[in-house]
Protein backbone atom coordinates (compact mmCIF):
# COMPACT_ATOMS: atom_id res chain seq x y z
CA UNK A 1 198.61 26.23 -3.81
CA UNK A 2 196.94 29.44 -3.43
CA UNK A 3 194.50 30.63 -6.38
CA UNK A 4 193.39 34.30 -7.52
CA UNK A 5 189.71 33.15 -6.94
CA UNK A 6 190.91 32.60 -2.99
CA UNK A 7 190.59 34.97 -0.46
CA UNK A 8 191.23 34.85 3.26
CA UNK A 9 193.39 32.91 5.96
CA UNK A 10 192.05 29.42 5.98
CA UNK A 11 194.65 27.74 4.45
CA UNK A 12 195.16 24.05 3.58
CA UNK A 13 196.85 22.05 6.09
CA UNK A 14 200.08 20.41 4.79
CA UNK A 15 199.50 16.83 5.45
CA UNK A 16 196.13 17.07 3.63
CA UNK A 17 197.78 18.95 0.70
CA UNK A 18 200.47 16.68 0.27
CA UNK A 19 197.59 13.86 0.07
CA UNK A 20 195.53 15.79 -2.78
CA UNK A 21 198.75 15.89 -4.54
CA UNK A 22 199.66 12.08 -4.03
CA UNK A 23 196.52 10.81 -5.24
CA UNK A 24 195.39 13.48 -7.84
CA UNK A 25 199.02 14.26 -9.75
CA UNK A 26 199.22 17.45 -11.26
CA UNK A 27 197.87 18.73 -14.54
CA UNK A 28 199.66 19.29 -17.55
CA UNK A 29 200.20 23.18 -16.73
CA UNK A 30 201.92 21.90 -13.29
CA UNK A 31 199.24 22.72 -10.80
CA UNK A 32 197.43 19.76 -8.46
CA UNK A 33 194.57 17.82 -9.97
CA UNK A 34 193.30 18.17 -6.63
CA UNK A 35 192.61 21.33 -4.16
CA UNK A 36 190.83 21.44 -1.07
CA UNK A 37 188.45 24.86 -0.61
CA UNK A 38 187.06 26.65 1.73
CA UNK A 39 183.51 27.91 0.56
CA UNK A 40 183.24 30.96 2.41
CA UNK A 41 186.79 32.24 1.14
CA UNK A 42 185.57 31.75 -2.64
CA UNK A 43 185.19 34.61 -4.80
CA UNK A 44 184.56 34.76 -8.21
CA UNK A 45 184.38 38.35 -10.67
CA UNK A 46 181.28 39.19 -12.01
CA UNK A 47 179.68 41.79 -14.06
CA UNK A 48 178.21 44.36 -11.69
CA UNK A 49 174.65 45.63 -12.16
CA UNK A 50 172.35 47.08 -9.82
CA UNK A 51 172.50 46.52 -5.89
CA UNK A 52 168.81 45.83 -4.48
CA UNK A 53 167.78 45.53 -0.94
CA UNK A 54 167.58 41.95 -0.53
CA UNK A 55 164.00 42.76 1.05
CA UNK A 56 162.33 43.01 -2.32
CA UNK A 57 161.14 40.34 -4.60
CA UNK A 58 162.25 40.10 -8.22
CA UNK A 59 158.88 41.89 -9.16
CA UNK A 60 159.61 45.04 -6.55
CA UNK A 61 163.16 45.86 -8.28
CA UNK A 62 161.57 47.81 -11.39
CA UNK A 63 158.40 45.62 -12.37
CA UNK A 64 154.59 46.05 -11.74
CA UNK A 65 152.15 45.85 -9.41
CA UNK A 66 149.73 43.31 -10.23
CA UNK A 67 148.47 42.10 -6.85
CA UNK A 68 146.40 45.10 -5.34
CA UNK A 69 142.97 45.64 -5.85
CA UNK A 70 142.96 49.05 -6.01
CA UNK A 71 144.87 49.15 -9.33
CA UNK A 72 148.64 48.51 -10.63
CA UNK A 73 151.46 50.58 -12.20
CA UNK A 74 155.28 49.86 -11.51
CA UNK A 75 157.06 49.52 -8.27
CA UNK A 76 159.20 52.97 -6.88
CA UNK A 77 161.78 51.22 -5.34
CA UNK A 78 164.76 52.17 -6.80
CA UNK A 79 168.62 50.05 -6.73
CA UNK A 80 170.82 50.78 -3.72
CA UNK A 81 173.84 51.28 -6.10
CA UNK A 82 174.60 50.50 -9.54
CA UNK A 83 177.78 48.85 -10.48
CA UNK A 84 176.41 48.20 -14.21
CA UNK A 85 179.69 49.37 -15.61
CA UNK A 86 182.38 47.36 -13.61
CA UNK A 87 183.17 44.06 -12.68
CA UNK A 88 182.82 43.01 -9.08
CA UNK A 89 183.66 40.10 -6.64
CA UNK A 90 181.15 37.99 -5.45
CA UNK A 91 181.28 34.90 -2.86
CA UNK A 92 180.36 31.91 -5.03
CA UNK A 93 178.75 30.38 -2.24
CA UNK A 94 177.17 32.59 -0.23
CA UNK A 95 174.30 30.02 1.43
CA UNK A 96 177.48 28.27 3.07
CA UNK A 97 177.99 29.13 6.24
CA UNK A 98 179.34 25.76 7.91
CA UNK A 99 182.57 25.04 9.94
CA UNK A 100 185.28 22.37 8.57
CA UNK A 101 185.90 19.68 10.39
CA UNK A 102 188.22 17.41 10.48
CA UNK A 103 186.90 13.68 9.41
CA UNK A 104 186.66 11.15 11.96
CA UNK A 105 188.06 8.00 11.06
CA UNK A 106 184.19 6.20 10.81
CA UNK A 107 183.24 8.77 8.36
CA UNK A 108 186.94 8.35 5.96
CA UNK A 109 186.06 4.23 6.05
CA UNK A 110 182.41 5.18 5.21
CA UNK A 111 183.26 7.34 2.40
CA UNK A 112 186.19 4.73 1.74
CA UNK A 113 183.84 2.28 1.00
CA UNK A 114 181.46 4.14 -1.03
CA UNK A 115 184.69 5.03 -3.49
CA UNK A 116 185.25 0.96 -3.55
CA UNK A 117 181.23 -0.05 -4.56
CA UNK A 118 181.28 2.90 -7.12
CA UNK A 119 184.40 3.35 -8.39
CA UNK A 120 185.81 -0.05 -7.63
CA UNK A 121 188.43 1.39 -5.42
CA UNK A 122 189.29 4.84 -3.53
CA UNK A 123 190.86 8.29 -5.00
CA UNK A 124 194.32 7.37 -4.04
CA UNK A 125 194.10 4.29 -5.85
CA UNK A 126 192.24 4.82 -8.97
CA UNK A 127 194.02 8.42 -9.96
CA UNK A 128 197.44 7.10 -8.87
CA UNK A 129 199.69 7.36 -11.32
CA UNK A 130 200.22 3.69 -11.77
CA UNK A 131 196.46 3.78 -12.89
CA UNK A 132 197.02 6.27 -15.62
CA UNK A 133 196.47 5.09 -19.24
CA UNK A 134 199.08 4.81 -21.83
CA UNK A 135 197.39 7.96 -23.59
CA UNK A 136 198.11 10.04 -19.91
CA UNK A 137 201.34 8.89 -18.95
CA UNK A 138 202.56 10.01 -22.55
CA UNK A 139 201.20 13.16 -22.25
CA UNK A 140 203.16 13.29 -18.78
CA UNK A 141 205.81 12.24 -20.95
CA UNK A 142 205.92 14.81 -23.31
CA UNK A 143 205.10 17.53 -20.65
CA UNK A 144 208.18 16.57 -18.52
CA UNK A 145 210.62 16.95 -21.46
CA UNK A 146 209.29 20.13 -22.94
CA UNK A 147 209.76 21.72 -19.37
CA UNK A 148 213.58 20.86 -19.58
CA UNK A 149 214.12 21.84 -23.18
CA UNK A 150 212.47 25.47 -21.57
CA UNK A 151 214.93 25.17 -18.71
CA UNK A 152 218.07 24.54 -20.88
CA UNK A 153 216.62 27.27 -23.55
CA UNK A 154 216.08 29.85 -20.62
CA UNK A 155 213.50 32.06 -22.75
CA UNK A 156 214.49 35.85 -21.78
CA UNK A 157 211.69 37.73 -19.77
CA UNK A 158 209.61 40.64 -21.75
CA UNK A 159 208.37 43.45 -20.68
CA UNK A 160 204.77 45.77 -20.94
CA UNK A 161 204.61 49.20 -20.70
CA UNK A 162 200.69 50.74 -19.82
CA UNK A 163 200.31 54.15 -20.11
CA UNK A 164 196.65 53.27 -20.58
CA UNK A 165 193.97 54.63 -17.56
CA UNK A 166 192.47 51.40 -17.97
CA UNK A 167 194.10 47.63 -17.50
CA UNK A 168 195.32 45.74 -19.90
CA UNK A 169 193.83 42.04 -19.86
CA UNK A 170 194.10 39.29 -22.32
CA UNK A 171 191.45 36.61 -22.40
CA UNK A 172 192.25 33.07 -22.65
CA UNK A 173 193.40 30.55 -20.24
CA UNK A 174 197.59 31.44 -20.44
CA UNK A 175 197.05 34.89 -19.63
CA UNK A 176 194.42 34.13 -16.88
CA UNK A 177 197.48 32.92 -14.99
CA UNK A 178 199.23 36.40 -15.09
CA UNK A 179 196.66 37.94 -13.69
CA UNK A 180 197.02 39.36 -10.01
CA UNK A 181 195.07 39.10 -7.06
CA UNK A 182 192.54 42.27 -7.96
CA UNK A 183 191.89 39.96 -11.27
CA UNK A 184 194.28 42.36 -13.80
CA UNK A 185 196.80 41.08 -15.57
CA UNK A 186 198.43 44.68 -15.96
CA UNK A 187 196.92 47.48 -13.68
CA UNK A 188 196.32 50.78 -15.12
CA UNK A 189 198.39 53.70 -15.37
CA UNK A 190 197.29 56.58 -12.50
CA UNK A 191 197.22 59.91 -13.56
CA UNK A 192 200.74 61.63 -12.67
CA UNK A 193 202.38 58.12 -13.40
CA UNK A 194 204.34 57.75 -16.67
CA UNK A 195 203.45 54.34 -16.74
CA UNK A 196 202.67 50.80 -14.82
CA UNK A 197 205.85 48.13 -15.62
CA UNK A 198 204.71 44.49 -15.92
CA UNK A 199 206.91 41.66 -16.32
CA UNK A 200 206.32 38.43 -18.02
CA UNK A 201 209.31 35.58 -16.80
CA UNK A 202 207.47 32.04 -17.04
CA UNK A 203 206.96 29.88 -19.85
CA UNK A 204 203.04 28.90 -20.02
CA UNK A 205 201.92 25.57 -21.28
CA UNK A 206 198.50 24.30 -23.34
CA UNK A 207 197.42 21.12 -24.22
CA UNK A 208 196.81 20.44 -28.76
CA UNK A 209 194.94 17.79 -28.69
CA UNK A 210 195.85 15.74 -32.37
CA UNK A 211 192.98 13.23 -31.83
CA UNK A 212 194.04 9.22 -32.05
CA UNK A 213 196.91 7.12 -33.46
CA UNK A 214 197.09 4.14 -35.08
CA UNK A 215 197.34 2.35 -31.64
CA UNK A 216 193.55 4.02 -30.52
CA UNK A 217 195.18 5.98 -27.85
CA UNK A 218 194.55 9.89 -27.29
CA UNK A 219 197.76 12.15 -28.24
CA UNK A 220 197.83 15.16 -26.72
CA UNK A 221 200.87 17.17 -27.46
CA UNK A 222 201.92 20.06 -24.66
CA UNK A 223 202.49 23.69 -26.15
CA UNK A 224 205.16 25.95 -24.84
CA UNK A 225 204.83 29.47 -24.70
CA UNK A 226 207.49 31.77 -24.04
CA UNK A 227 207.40 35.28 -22.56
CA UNK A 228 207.53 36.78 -25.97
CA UNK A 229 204.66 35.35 -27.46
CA UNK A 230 202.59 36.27 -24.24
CA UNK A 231 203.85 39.69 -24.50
CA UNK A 232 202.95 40.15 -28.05
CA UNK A 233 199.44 39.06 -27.52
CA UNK A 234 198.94 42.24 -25.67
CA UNK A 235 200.54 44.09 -28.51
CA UNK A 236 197.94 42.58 -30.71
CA UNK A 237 195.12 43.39 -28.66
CA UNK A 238 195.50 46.55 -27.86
CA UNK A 239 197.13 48.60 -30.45
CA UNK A 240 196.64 45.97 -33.94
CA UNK A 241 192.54 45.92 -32.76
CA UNK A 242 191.86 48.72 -30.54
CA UNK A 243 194.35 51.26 -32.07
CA UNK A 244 194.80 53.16 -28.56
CA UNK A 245 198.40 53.61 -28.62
CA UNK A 246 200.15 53.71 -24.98
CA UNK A 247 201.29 50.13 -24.76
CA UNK A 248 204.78 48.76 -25.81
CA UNK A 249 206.65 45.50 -25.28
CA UNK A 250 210.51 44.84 -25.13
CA UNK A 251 211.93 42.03 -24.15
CA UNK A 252 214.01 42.11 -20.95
CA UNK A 253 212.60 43.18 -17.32
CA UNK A 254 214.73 46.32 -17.03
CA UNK A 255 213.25 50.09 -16.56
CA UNK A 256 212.68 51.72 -20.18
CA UNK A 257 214.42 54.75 -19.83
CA UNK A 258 217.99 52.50 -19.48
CA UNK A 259 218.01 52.06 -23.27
CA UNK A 260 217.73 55.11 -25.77
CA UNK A 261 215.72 53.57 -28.37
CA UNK A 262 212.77 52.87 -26.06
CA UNK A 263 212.84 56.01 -24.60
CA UNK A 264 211.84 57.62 -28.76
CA UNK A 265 209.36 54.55 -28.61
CA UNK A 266 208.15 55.55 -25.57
CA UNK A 267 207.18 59.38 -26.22
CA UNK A 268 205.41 58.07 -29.54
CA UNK A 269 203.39 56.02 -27.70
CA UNK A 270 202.46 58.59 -25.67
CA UNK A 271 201.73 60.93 -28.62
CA UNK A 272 199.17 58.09 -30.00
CA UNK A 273 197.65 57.83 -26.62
CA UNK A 274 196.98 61.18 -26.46
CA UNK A 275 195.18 61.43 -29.89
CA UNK A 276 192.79 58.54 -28.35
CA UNK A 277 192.00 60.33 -25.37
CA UNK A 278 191.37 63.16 -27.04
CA UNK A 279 188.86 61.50 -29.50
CA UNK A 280 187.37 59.80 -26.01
CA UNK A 281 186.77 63.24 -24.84
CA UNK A 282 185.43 64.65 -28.00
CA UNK A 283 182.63 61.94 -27.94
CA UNK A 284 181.94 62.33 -24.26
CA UNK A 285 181.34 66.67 -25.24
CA UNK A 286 178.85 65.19 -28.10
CA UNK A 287 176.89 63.27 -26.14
CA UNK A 288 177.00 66.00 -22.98
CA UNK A 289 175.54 68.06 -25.91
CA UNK A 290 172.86 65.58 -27.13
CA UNK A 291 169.67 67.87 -26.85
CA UNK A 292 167.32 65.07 -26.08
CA UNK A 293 169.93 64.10 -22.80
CA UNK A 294 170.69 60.18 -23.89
CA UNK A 295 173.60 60.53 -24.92
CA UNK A 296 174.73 61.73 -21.30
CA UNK A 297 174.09 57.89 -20.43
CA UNK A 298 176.98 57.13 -22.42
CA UNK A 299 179.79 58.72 -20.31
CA UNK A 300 181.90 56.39 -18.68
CA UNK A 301 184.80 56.61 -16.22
CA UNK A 302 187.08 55.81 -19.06
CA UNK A 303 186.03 59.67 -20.31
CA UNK A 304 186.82 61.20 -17.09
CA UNK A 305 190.18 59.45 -16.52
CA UNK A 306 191.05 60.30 -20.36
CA UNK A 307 189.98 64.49 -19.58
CA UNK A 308 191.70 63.94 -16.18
CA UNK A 309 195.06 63.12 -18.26
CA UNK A 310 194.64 65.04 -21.04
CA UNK A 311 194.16 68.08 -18.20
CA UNK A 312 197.10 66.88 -16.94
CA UNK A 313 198.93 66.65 -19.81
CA UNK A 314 198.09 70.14 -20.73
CA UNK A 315 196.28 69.40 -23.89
CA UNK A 316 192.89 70.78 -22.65
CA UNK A 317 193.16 73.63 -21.41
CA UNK A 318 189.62 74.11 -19.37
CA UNK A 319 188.10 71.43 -17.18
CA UNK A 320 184.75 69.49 -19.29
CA UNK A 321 181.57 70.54 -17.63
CA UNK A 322 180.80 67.02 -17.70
CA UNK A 323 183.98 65.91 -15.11
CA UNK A 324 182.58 67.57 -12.41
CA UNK A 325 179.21 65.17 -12.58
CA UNK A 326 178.98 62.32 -10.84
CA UNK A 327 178.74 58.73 -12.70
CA UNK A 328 175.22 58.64 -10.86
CA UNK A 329 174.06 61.86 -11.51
CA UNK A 330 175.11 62.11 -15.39
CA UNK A 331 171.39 62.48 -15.84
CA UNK A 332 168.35 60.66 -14.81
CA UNK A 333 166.93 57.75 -15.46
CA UNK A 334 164.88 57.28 -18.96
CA UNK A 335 160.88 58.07 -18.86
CA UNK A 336 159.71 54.16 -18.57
CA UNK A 337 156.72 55.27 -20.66
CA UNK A 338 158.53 56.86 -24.04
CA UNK A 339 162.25 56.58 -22.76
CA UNK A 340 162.76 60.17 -22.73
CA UNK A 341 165.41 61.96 -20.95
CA UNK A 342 163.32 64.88 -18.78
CA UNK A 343 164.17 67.28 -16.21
CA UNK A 344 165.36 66.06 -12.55
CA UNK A 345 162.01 68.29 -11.36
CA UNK A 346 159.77 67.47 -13.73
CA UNK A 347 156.81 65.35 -12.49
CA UNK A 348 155.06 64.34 -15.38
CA UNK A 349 156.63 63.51 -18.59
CA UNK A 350 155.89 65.93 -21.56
CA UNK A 351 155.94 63.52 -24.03
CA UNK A 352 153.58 60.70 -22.81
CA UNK A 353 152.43 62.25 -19.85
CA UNK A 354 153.71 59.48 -17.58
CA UNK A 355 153.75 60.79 -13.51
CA UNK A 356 157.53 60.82 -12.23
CA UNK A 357 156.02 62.14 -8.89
CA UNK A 358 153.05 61.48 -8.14
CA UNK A 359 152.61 63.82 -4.52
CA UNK A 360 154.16 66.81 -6.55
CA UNK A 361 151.84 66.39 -9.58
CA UNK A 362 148.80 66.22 -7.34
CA UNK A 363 150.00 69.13 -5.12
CA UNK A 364 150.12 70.79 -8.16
CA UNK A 365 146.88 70.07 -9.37
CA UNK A 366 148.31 68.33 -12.54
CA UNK A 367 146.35 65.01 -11.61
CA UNK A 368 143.27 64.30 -9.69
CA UNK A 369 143.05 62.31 -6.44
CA UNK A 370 142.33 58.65 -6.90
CA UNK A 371 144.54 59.10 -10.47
CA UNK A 372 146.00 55.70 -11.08
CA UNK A 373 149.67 56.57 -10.76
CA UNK A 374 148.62 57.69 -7.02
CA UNK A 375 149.21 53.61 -6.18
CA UNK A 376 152.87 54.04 -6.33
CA UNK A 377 152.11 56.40 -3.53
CA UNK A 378 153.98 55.18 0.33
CA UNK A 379 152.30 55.81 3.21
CA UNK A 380 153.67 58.64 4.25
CA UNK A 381 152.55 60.40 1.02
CA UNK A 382 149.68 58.88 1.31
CA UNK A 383 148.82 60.42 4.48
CA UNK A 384 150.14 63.85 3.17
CA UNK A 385 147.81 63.58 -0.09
CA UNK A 386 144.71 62.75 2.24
CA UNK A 387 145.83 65.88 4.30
CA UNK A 388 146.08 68.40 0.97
CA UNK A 389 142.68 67.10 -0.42
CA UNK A 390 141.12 68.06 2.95
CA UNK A 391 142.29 71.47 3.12
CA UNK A 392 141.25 71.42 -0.58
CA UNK A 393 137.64 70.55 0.21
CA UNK A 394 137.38 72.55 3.57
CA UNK A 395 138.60 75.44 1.48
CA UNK A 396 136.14 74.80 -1.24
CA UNK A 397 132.78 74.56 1.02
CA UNK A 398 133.72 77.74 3.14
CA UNK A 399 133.87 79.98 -0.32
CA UNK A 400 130.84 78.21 -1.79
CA UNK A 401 129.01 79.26 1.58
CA UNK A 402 130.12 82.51 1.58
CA UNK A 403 129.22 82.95 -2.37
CA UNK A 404 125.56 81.16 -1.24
CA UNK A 405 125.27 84.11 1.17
CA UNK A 406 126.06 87.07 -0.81
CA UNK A 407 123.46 85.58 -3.71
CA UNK A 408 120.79 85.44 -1.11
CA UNK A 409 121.43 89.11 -0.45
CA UNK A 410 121.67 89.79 -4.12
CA UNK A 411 117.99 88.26 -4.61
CA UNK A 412 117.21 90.07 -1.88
CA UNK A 413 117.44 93.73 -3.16
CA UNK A 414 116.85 92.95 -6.75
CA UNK A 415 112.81 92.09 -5.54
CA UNK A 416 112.56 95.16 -3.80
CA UNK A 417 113.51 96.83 -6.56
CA UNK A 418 111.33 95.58 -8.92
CA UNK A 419 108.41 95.73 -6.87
CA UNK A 420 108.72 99.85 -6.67
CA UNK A 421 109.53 99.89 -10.63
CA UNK A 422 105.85 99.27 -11.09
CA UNK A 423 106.32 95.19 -11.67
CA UNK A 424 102.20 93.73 -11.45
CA UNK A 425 101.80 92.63 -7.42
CA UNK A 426 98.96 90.10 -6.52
CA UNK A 427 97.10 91.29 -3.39
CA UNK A 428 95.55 88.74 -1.32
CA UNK A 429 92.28 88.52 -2.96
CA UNK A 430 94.25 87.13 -6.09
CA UNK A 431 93.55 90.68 -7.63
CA UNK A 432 96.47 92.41 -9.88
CA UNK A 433 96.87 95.89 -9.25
CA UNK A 434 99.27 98.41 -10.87
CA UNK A 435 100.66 100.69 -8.27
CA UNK A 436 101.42 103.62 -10.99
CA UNK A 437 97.80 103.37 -12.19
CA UNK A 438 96.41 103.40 -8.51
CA UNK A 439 98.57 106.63 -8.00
């Protein structure tokens, strides 16, 4: 059986399947007890955050330097990507890189053995189902017979309607099984598309658990649910909580626009869907407007897909300033000193004063050489700081020679002058003479 957490071509031989099924059964939803996987084909969905080089330590991806001498102050690396706002699929065991091989038969009567010391027999013996417990084989029981009453019932399938730029996903372990190989249960609708049709034709099945008898044996009672009940749980999700409008549910798997009274359904939930959008876009303007440039942090992809339809729908009738920005380049990153949102060329916070860019604010004069946020320097602008602080100090000594000369000079003539303005003058025998009184 193939699984939405399985990707690749590495497939489960037959004769080994057909053994995991023999001596595991199947669980009460129908599926083997037992699967045989393939680590490097595992996948699991994730929340996304930000991609690092895998170079860097945990420190280097945003914390401080603590280590060199010289001084500390945070790290400049910055994330390769950031997929903060999506979910993502990951391999769940990415340190496994080995090749399967098929078991020899020493190494099945080794692990054969083990089973019998620890278990007191192997897997096909003690999970057959002539092993099961009275409490199991009821359950089996009870499973097995409400599968037929669903087979001579013959629920009707139900239908859902997304008109939604998002997808529509229920959690909880029925709906889990609906979902598709991407991980949706019901993809979103594209812009141009009227909507994405989703059809809902098995009957799911849960375990209630109603704790022990009288006989001290487990009951567990299996719980059908039809397509209906499935399909209304997206009804209650999405329009009873979220109030977005643009989702309906019939039952039947034919096209909407074959019956006339989903066809006036359908063009009210479109009307509702609108209004939503249209609310989605008014906060996205507000926080494009936010003076202090947080709020800009808040626009998501939802806002753009909801102008991009409303544009389309011909509801807004200019393009947002804000669609044309990238996700990544909604604004910059927070001042990690105050948190304040500053200009892309601004190297030094006005707030706190913190140093974006340390090379520009010294070519600038706005900080000294040697100033502490100089350590997140690389070497490159290291070598390029050393370089402006030389021209800086060859600079410096040529115009404080040249001002040394012209004071000499100055000196120079000012003496002469005073001597012939009748200053006293000390002849060589020590004796002061005045030259107007000589005259």
């Amino acid at each position: 059986m193939l699984r939405d957490d399985i990707r690749g071509t590495q497939l489960c031989p037959s004769d080994i399947a057909d053994y995991l099924l023999t001596i595991g059964g199947t669980t009460p939803f129908g599926e083997p007890m037992w699967r045989l996987v393939v680590a490097g084909n595992v996948v699991w969905k994730v929340a996304g955050g930000k991609v690092w080089d895998e170079g860097l330590s945990i420190s280097e991806r945003g914390g401080f330097n603590f280590v060199d001498e010289d001084g500390w102050g945070p790290y400049r690396n910055r994330p390769i990507r950031d997929e903060s706002e999506r979910l993502v699929e990951r391999r769940r065991y990415p340190h496994l890189e080995v090749e399967v091989k098929t078991p020899t038969d020493q190494e099945w009567n080794a692990v054969a053995a083990k089973q019998q010391r620890e278990m007191g027999g192997t897997f096909d013996k003690v999970f057959s189902p002539e092993a099961y417990g009275e409490g199991v084989r009821r359950m089996h029981r009870k499973r097995n017979e409400t599968a037929a009453l669903m087979a001579r019932v013959k629920p009707a399938p139900w239908s859902v309607i997304n008109m939604m730029p998002f997808p529509l996903n229920v959690n909880g372990v029925l709906h889990s099984h609906l979902a598709r190989p991407d991980g949706n249960q019901v993809d979103a609708c594209p812009v141009g598309s009227p909507y994405v049709h989703f059809v809902i034709k098995d009957v799911q099945y849960s375990i209630k658990d109603e704790g022990a008898g009288m006989d001290n044996l487990d009951n567990y009672t299996p719980m059908a649910w039809d397509p209906s009940i499935l399909a209304q749980d997206y009804t209650n999700e999405f329009l009873t909580k979220m109030g977005c409008g643009g989702v309906i549910t019939y039952e039947g798997d034919h096209k909407p626009e074959s019956t006339p009274g989903l066809k006036h359904k359908m063009d009210e939930a479109r009307k509702e869907r609108n209004r939503w959008l249209l609310r989605k876009v008014q906060e996205a303007e507000a926080d494009w407007g936010d003076s202090s440039g947080r709020g800009r942090k808040n626009i998501t992809e939802l806002h753009r897909k909801a102008a991009e339809i409303l544009l389309y729908e011909k509801i807004l009738k200019q393009q947002p300033e804000w669609l044309l920005v990238a996700s990544s380049e909604t604004t910059p990153d927070p001042c990690p000193g105050c948190g304040e949102i500053a200009d892309r060329k601004a190297a030094i916070c006005k707030n706190c004063r913190y140093v974006y860019n340390p090379l520009e604010a010294f070519k600038s004069t706005l900080i000294e050489y040697g100033h502490i946020a100089m350590d997140r320097l690389s070497t490159e602008d290291w070598q390029e700081a050393n370089k402006i602080k030389a021209d800086r100090a060859r600079a410096k000594r040529q115009g404080q020679s040249g001002q040394r000369a012209t004071g000499v000079g100055e000196e120079s003539q000012d003496s002469g002058a005073n001597e012939t303005a009748g200053e006293p003058h000390v002849d060589v025998h020590g004796k002061a003479e005045d030259h107007q009184k000589v005259s």
